[in-house]
N, C-alpha and C. Protein backbone atom coordinates (compact mmCIF):
# COMPACT_ATOMS: atom_id res chain seq x y z
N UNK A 1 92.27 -15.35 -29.31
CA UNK A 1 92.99 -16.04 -30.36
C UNK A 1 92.32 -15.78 -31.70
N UNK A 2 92.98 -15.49 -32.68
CA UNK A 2 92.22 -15.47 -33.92
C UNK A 2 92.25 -16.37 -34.84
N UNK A 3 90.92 -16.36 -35.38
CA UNK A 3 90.90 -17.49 -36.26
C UNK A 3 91.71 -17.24 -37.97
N UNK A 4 92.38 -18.49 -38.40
CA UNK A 4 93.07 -18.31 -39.39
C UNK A 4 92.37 -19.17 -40.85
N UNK A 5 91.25 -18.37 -41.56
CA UNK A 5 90.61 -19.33 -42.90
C UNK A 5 91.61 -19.90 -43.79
N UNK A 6 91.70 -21.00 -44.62
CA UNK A 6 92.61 -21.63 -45.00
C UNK A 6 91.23 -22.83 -46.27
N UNK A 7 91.15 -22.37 -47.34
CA UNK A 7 90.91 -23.00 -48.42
C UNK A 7 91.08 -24.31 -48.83
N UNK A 8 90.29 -25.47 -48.81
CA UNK A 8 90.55 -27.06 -49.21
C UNK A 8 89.47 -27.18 -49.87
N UNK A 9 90.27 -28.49 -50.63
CA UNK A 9 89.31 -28.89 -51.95
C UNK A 9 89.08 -30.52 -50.64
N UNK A 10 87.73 -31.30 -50.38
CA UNK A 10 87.06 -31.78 -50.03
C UNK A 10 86.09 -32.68 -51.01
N UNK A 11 86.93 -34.29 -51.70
CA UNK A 11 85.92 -34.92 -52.03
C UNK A 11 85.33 -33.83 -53.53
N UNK A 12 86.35 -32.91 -53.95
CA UNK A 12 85.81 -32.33 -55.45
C UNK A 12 85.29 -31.07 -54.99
N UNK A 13 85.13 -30.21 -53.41
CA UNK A 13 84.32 -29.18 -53.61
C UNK A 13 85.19 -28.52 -53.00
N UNK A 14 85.35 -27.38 -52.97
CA UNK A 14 85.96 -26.31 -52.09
C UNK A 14 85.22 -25.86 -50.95
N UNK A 15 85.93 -25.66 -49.81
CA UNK A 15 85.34 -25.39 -48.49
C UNK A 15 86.01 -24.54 -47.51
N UNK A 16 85.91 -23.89 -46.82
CA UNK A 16 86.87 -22.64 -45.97
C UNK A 16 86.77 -23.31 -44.40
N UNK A 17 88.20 -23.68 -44.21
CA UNK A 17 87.81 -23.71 -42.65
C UNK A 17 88.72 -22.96 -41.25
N UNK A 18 87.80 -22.43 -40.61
CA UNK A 18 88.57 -21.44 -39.72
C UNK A 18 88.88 -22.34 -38.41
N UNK A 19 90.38 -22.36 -38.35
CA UNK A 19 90.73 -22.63 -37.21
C UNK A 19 91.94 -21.44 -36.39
N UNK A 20 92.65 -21.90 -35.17
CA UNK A 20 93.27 -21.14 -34.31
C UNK A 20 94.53 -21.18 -35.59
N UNK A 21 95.49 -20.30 -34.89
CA UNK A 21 96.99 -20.56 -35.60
C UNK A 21 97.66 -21.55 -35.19
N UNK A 22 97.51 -22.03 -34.06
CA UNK A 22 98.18 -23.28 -33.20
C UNK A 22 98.00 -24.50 -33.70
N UNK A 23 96.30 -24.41 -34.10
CA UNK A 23 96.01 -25.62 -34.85
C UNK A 23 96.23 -26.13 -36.03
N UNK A 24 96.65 -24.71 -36.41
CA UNK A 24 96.92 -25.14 -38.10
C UNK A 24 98.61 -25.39 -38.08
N UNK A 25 99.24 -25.15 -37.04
CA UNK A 25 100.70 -25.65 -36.72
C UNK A 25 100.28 -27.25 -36.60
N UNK A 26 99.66 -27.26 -35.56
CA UNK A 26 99.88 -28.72 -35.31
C UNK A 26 99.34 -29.75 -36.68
N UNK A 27 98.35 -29.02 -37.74
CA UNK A 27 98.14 -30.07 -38.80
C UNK A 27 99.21 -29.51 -39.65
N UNK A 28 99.76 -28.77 -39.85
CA UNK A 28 101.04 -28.77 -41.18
C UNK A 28 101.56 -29.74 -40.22
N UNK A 29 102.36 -30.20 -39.32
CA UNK A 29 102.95 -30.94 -38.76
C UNK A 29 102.70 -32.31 -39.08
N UNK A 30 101.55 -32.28 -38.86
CA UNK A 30 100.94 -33.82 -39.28
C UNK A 30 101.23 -34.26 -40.02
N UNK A 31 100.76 -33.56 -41.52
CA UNK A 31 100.56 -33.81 -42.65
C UNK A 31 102.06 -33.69 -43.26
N UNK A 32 103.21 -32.96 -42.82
CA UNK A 32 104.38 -33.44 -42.98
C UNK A 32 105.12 -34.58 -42.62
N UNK A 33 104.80 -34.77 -41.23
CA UNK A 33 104.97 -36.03 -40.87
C UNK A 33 104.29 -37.14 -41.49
N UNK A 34 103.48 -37.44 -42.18
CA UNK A 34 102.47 -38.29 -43.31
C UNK A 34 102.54 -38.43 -44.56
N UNK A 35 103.60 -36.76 -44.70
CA UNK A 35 104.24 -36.98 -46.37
C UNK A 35 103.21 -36.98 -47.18
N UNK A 36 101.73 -35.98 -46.63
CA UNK A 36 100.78 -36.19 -47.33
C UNK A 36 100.65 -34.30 -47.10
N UNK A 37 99.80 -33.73 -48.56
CA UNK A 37 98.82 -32.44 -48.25
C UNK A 37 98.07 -32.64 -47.45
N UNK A 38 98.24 -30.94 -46.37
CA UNK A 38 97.34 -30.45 -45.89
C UNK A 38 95.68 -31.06 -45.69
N UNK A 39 95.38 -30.70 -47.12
CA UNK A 39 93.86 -31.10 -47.77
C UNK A 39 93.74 -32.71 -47.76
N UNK A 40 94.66 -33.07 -48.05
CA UNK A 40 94.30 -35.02 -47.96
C UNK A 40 94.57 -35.50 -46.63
N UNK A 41 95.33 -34.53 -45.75
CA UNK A 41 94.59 -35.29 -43.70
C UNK A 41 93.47 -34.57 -43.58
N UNK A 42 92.62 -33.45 -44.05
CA UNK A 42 91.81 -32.78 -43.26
C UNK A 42 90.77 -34.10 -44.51
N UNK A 43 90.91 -34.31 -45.75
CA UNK A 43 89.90 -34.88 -46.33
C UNK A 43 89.38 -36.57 -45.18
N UNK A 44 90.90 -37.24 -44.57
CA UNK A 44 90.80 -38.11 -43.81
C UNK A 44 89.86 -38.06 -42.73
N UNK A 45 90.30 -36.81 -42.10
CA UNK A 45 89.59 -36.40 -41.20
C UNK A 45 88.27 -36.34 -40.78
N UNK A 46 87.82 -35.90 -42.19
CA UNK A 46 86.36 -35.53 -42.49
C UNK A 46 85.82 -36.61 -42.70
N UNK A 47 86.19 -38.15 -43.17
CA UNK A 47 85.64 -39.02 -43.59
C UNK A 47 85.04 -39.99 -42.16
N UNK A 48 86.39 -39.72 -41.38
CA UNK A 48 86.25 -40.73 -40.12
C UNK A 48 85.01 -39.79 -38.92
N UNK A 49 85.03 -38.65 -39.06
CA UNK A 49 84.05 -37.99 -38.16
C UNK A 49 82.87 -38.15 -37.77
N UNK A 50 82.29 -38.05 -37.12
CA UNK A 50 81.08 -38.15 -36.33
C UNK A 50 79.98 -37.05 -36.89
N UNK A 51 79.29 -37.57 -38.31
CA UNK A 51 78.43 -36.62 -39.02
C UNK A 51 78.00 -35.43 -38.18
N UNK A 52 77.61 -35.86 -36.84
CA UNK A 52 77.01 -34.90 -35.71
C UNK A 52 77.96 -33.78 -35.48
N UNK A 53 79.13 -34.12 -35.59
CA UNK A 53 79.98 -32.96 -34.85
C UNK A 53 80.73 -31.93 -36.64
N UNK A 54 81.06 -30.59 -36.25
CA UNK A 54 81.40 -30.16 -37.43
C UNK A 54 83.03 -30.44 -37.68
N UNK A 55 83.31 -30.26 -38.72
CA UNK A 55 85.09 -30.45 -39.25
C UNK A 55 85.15 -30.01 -38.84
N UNK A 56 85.53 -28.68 -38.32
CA UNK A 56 86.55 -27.96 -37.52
C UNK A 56 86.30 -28.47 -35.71
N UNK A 57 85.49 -28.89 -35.59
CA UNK A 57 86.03 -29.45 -34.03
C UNK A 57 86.42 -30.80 -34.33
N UNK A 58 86.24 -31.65 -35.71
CA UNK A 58 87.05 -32.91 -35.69
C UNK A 58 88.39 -32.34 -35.76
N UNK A 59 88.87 -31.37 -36.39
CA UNK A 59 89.95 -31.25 -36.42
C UNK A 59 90.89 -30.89 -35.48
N UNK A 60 90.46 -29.77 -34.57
CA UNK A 60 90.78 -29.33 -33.62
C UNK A 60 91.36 -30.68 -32.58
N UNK A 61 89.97 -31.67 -32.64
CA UNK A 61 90.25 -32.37 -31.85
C UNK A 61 91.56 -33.54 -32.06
N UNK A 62 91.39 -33.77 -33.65
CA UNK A 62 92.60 -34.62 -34.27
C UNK A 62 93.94 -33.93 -34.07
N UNK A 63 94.10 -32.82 -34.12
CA UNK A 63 95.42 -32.06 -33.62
C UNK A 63 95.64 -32.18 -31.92
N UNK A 64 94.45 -31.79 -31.39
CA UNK A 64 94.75 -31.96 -29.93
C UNK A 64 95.18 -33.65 -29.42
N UNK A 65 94.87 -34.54 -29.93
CA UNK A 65 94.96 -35.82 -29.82
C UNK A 65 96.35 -36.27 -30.32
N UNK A 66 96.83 -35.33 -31.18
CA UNK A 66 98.30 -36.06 -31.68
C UNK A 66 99.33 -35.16 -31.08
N UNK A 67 98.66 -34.10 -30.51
CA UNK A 67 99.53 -33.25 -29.30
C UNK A 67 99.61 -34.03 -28.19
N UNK A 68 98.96 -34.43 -27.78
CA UNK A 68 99.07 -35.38 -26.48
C UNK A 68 99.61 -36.33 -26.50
N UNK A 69 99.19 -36.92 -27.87
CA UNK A 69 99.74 -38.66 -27.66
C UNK A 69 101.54 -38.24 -27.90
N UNK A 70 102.33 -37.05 -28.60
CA UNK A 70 103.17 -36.81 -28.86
C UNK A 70 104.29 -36.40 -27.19
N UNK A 71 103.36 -35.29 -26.68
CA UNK A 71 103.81 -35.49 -25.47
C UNK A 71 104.42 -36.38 -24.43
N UNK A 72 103.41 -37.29 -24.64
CA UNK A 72 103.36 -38.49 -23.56
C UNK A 72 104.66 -39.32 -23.48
């Protein structure tokens, strides 16, 4: 699978984050469904995370989590 970089401003700084193509489906999704940018769920994202773990597996994991709960 290849990874797809994608540019956000973060809290005033710019930052690159590489995720799958799937994943970045499932957050445009989100963030349409939220009626919010891209950059202001991944900024959410980043706030609620677990300092220990990096953004891109919070994210991964926040997409995989609203894939499921969507499923269900």
């Amino acid at each position: 699978m290849a990874l797809y970089k994608r540019s956000v401003s973060l809290h005033g700084h710019r930052t690159s984050l590489a995720l799958e193509g799937e994943f970045w489906q499932v957050i445009d999704e989100i963030a349409e469904s939220k009626v919010m940018a891209v950059s202001a769920l991944i900024a959410e994202i980043d706030v609620a995370r677990d300092p220990e773990n990096s953004l891109s597996s919070a994210v991964r994991v926040h997409a995989l989590t609203y894939a499921l709960q969507k499923s269900s």
